[in-house]
Protein backbone atom coordinates (compact mmCIF):
# COMPACT_ATOMS: atom_id res chain seq x y z
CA UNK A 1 34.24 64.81 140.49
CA UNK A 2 30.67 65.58 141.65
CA UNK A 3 29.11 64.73 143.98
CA UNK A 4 25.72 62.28 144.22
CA UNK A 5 23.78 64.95 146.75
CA UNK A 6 24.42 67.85 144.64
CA UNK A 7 23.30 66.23 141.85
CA UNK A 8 19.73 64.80 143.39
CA UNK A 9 19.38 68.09 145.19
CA UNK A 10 19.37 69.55 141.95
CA UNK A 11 17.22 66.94 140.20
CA UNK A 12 14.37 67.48 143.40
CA UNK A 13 14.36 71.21 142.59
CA UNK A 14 13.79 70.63 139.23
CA UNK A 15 10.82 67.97 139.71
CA UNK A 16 12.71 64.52 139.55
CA UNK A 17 12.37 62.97 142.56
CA UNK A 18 11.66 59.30 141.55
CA UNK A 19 14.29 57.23 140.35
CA UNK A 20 14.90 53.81 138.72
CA UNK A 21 16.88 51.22 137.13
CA UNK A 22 19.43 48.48 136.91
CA UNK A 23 22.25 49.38 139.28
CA UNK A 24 25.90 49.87 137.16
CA UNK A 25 29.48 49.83 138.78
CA UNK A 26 29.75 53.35 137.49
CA UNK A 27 26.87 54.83 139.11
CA UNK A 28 27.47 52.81 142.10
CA UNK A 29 28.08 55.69 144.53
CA UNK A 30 25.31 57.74 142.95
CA UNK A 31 23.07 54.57 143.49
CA UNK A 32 23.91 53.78 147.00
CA UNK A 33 23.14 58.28 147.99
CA UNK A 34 20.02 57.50 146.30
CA UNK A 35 19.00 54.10 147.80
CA UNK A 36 20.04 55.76 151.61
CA UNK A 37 18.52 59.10 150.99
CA UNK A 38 15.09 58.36 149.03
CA UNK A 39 12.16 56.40 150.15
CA UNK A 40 12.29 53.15 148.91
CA UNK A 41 9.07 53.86 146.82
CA UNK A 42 11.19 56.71 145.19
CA UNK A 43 13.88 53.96 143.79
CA UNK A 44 12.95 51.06 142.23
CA UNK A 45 15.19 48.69 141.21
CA UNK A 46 13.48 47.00 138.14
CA UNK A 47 14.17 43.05 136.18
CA UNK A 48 15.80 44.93 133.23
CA UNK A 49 16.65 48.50 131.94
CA UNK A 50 13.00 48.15 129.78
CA UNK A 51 10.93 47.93 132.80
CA UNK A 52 12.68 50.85 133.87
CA UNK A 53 12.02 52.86 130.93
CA UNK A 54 7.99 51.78 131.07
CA UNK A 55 7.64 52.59 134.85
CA UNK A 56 9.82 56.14 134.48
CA UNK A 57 6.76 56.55 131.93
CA UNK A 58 3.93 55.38 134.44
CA UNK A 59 5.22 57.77 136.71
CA UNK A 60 5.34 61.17 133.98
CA UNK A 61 1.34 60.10 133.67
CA UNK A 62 0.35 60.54 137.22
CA UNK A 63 2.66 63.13 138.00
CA UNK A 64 3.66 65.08 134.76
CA UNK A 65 7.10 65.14 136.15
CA UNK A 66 9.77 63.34 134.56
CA UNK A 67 11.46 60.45 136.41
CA UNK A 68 15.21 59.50 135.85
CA UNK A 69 16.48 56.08 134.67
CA UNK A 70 19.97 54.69 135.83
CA UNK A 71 21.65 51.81 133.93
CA UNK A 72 24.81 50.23 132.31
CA UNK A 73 25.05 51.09 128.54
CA UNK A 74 25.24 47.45 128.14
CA UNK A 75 21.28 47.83 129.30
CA UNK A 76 20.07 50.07 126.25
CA UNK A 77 19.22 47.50 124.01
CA UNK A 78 16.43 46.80 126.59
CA UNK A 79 15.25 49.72 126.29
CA UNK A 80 15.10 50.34 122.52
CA UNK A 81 11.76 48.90 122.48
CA UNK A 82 10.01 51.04 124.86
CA UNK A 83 11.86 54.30 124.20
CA UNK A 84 11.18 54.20 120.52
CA UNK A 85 7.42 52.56 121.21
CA UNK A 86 6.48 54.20 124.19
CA UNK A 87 8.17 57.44 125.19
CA UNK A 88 8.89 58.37 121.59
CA UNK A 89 7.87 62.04 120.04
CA UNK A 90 5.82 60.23 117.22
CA UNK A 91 3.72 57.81 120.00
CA UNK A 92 3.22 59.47 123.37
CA UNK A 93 6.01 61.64 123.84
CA UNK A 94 6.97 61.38 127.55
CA UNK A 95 10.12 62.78 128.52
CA UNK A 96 12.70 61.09 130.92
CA UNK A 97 15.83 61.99 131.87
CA UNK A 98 18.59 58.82 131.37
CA UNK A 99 22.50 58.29 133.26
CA UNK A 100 24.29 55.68 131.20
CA UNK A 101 27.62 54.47 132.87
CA UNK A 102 29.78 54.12 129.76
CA UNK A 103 31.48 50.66 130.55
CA UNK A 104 33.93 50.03 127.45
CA UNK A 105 35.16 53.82 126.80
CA UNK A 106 37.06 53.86 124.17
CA UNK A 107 40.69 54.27 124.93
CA UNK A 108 40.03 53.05 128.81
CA UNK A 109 40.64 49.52 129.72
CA UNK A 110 37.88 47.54 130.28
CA UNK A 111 36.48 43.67 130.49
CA UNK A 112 36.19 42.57 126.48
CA UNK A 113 32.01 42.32 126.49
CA UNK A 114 31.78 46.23 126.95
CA UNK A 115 34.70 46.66 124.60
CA UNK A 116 31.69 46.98 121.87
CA UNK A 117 28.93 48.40 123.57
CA UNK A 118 31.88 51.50 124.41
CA UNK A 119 32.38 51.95 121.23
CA UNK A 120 28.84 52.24 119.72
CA UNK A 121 27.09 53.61 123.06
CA UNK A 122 26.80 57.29 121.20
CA UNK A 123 26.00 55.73 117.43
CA UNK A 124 23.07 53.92 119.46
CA UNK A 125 21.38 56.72 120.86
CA UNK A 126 22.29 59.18 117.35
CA UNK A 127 19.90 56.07 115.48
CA UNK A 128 17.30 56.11 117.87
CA UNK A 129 17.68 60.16 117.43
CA UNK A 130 17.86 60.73 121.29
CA UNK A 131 19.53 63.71 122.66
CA UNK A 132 22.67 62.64 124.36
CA UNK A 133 25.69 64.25 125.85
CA UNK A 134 28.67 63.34 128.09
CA UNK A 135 27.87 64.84 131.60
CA UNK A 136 31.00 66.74 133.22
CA UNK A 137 33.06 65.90 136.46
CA UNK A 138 33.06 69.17 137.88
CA UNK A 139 29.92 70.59 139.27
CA UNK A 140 29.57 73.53 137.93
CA UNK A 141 29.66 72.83 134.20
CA UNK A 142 27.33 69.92 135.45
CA UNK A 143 24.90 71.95 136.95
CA UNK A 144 24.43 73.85 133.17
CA UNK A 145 24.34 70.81 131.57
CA UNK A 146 21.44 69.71 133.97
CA UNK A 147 19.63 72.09 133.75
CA UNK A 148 19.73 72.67 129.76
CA UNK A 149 18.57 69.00 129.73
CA UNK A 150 15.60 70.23 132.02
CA UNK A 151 15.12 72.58 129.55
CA UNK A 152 14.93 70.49 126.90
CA UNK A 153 12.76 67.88 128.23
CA UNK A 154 10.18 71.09 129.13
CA UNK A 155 9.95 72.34 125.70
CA UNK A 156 10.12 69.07 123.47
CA UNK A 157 9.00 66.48 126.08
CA UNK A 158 11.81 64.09 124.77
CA UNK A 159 13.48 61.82 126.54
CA UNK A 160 17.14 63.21 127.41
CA UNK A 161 20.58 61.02 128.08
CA UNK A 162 23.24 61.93 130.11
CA UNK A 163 26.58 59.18 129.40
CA UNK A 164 28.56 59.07 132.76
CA UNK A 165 32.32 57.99 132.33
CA UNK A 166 34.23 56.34 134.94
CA UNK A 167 35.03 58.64 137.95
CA UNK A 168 32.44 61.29 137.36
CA UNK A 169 30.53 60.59 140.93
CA UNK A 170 32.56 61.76 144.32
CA UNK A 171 32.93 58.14 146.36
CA UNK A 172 29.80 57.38 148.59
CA UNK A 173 30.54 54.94 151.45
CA UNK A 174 27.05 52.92 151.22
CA UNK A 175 26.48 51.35 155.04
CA UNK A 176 27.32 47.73 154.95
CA UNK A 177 24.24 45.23 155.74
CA UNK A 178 24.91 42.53 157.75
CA UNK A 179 25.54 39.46 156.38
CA UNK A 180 22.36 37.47 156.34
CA UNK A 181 22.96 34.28 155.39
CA UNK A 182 25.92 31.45 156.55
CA UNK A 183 27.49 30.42 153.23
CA UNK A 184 29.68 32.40 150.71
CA UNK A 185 28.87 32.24 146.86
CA UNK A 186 32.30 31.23 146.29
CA UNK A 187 32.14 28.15 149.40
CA UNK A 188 28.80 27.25 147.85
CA UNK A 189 30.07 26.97 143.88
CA UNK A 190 32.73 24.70 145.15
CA UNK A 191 30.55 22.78 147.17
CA UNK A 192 28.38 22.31 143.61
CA UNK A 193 31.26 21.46 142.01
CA UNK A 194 32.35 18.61 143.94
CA UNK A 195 29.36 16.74 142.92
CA UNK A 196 29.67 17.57 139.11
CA UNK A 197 31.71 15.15 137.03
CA UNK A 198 33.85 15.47 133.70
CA UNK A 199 31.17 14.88 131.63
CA UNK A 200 28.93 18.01 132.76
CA UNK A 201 29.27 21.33 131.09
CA UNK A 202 28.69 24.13 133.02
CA UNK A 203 27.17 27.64 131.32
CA UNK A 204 27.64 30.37 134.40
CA UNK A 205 26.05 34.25 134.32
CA UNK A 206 27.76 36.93 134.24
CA UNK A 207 29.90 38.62 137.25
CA UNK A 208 31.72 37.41 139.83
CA UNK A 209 30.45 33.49 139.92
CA UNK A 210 31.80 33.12 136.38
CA UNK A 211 35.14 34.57 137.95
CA UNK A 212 34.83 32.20 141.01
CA UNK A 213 34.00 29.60 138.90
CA UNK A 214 37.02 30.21 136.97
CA UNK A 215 39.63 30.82 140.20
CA UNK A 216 37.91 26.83 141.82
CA UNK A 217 39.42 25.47 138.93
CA UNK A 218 42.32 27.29 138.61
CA UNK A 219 42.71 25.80 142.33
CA UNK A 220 42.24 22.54 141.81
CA UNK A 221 44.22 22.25 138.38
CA UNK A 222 41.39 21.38 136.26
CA UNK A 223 40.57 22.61 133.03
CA UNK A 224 37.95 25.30 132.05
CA UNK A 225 36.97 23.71 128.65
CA UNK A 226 34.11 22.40 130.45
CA UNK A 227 32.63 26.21 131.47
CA UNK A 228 30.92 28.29 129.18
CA UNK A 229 31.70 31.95 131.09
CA UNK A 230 28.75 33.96 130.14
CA UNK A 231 30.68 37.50 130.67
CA UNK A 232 27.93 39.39 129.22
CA UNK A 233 24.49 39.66 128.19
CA UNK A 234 23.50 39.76 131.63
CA UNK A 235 19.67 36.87 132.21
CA UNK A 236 20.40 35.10 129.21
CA UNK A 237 22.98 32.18 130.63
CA UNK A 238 19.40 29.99 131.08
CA UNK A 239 18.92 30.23 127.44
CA UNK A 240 21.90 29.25 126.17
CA UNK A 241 22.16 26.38 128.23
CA UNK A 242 18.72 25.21 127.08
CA UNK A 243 20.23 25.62 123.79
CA UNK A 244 23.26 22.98 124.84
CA UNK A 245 20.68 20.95 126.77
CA UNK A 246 18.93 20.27 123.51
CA UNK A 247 21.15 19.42 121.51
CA UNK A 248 23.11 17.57 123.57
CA UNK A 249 21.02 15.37 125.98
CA UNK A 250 23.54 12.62 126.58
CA UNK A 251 25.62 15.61 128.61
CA UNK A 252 24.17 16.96 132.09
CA UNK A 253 24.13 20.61 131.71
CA UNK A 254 24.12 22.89 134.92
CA UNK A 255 23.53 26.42 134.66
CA UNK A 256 25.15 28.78 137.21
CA UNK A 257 23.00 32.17 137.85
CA UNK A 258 22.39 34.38 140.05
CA UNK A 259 19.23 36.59 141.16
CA UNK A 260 19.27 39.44 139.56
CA UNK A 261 20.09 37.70 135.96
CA UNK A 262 17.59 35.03 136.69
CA UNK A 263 14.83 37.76 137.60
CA UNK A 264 16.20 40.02 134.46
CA UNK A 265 15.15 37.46 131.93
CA UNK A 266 12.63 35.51 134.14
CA UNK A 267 10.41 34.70 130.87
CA UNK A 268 13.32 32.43 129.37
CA UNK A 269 12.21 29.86 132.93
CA UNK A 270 8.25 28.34 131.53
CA UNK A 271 10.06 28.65 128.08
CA UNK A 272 12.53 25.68 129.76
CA UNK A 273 10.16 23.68 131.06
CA UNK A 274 7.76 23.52 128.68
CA UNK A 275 11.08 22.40 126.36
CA UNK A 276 11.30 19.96 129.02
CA UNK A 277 14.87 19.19 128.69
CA UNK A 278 16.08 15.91 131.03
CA UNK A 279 19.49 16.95 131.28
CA UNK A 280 18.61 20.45 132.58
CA UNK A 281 20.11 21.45 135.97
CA UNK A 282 19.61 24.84 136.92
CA UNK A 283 22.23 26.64 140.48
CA UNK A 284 20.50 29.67 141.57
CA UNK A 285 23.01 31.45 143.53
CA UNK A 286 20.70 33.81 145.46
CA UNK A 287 22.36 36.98 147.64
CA UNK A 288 19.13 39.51 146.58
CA UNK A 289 21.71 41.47 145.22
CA UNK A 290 23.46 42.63 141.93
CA UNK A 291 26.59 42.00 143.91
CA UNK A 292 29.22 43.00 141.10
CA UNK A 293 27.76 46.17 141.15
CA UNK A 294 27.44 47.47 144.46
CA UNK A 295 25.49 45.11 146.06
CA UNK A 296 22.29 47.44 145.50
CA UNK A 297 19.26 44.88 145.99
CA UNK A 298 17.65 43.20 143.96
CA UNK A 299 13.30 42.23 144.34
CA UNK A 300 14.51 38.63 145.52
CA UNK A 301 13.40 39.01 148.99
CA UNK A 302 9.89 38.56 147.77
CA UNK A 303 10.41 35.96 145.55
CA UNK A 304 9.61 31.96 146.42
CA UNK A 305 11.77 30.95 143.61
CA UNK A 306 11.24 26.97 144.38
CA UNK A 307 7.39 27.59 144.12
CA UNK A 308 8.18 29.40 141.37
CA UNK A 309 9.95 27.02 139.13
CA UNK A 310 7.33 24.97 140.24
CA UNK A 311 4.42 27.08 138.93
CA UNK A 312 6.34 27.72 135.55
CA UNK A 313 7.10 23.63 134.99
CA UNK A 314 10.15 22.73 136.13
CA UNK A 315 9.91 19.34 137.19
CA UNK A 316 11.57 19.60 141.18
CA UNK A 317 12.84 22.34 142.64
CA UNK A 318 15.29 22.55 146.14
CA UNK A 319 16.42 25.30 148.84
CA UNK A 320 18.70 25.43 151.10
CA UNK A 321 20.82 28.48 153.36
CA UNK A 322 23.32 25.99 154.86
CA UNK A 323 25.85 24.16 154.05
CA UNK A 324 24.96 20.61 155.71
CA UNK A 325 21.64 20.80 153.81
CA UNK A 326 23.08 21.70 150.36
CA UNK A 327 25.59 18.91 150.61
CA UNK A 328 22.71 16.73 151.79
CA UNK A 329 20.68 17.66 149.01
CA UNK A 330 22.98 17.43 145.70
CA UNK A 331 22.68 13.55 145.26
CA UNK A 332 18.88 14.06 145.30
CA UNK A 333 19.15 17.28 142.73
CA UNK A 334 21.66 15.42 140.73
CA UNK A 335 19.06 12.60 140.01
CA UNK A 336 15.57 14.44 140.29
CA UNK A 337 13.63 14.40 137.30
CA UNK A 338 14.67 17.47 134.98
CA UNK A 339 14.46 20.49 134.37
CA UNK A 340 15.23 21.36 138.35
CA UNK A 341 15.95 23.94 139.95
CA UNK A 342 18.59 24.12 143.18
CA UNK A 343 18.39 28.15 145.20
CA UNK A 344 21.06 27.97 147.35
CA UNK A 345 21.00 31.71 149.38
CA UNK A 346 24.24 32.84 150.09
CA UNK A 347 25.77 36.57 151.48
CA UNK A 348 26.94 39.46 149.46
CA UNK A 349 30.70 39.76 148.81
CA UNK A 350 33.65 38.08 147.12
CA UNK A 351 37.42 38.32 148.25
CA UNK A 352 39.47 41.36 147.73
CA UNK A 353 41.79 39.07 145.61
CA UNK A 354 39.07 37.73 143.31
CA UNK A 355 41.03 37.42 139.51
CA UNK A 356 39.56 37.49 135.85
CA UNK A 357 39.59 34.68 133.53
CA UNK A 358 43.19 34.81 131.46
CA UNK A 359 41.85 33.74 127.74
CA UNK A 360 39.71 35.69 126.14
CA UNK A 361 36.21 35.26 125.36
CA UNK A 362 36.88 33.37 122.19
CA UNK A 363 39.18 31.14 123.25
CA UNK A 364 36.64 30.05 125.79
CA UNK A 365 34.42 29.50 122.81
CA UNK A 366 36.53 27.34 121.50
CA UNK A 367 37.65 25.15 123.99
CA UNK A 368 34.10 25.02 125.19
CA UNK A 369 33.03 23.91 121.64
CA UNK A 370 36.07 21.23 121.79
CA UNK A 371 35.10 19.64 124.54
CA UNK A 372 31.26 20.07 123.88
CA UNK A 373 31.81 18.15 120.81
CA UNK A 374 34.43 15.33 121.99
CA UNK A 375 33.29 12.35 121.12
């Protein structure tokens, strides 16, 4: 393994000393060296992996010095746009250097939405004709590879990937912030839940609330054929639920996110309310983190997200950090005037113990569909 200091020691001597991106469980301990030992101006954690890509470029124009991008492969299709519009050769030919954690490696287990992304991570890159390479786990060989990337990026001013496999970063104990607000997620979904009957669907984001979703019912011996589990295609549970909402407007639909999704795909929110859909009832669970991840922040701190929804159309909008209040406040939410949007803020962290839905994706599909469709 390597470790994350030898690697940004290596990246300042070279002229890389600004870094950003959407944080990925397999560049969690390189993330958390950077977020501890870089000014905060020096690591920006953008919406989505494109923003990334567009401010890595902002910052080659005032500095000529090439920033580098961190992400989940399950990211690059946000940036296909601005690498091939933007940073491409035949446009303005900015060069960047890219780590890709490689979620869904072929022949490793892994969660079935990166089973596909594994698999075609390299074919993606070969179309978009990006120089790409697997970057060793032992620091030496690294350090060659790094630096023959540098080297490329010099003489072509190309953008360069780097696709990190599981394991390739030494561990990097991140310090723990203290918890900052009184509720769990997972106390807080059940508390939601108690006040949502058989009739409501449920679509939830992807991560852990779609797992603790999963385990309250699992508890309490109810079905999941009401829960659409959005495992991947992280800011886009919103959308689908305004699909459902739609088309089904005898059935309340809630829609279970979290910050960092919600701020990914933030554009999908005036796109809801001008849709205007009565039966639209949107759960922001809000840590400012991307918790299943390595609970690297996200830009929520700075975000009024009841004004917000306000601003963008959604007919009422709620927040609460305690538990009294959001109890308090559900009746009212459950019969406010729709589309309306409930932040309830709640600390980083889910149990040690926290399982994975059994069926697969499709079967959720199905069952979903089933009961969807019931008469």
């Amino acid at each position: 393994m390597i470790s994350a200091k030898f690697v940004c020691e290596l990246l300042k001597n070279n002229g890389t000393d600004f870094f950003c991106g959407v944080p990925d469980s397999l560049l969690k301990d390189f993330c958390a060296y950077v977020t501890e030992n870089f000014d905060k101006k020096k690591n920006i954690i953008t919406a989505n992996e494109g923003n990334a890509i567009a401010l890595a470029v902002g910052h080659y124009l005032a500095t000529s010095n090439p920033a580098l991008v961190y992400m989940q492969n399950s990211g690059s299709g946000n940036t296909i746009n601005p690498l091939l519009s933007l940073a491409d050769e035949e446009v303005y030919n900015v060069p960047l250097l890219i780590f890709v954690g490689w979620r869904g490696e072929p022949d490793k287990k892994d969660e079935p939405q990166h089973i596909k992304q594994g698999k075609v991570t390299d074919d993606i890159f070969d179309a978009c004709k990006i120089e790409h390479s697997v970057l060793s786990d032992d620091e030496k060989s690294a350090e060659i590879e790094i630096l023959k990337a540098f080297d490329y990026m010099q003489k072509t001013l190309k953008p360069y990937v780097f696709v990190i496999k599981k394991g390739t970063f030494e561990k990097y104990e991140k310090q723990k912030s203290p918890n900052k607000f009184e509720m769990s997620r997972e106390t807080a979904i059940s508390t939601v839940m108690n006040f949502v009957d058989e009739k409501s669907v449920i679509v939830s984001t992807t991560g852990q609330i779609s797992r603790e979703l999963y385990e309250i019912r699992e508890k309490s011996g109810q079905p999941h054929n009401a829960d659409f589990l959005t495992v991947g295609s992280m800011g886009h549970a919103s959308s689908i639920a305004l699909g459902i909402a739609l088309e089904k407007p005898d059935k309340a639909v809630f829609c279970f996110d979290g910050d960092g999704a919600f701020l990914m795909h933030m554009g999908a929110i005036p796109v809801i309310a001008e849709q205007s859909p009565q039966n639209f009832k949107h759960v922001l669970f809000n840590n400012e983190a991307h918790d299943s991840v390595g609970a690297q922040k996200t830009s929520a701190n700075v975000v009024n997200f009841k004004d917000l929804a306000i601003s963008c159309g959604y007919k009422n909008a709620f927040s609460v950090e305690k538990l009294d209040d959001l109890k308090n406040i559900m009746p009212e939410f459950l019969t406010a005037e729709s589309p309306s949007l409930l932040e309830i803020k709640v600390n980083c962290g889910a149990r040690a113990d926290l399982g994975r839905p059994k069926e697969k994706p499709v079967q959720n599909k199905i069952a979903f569909m089933e009961k969807l469709n019931a008469n």
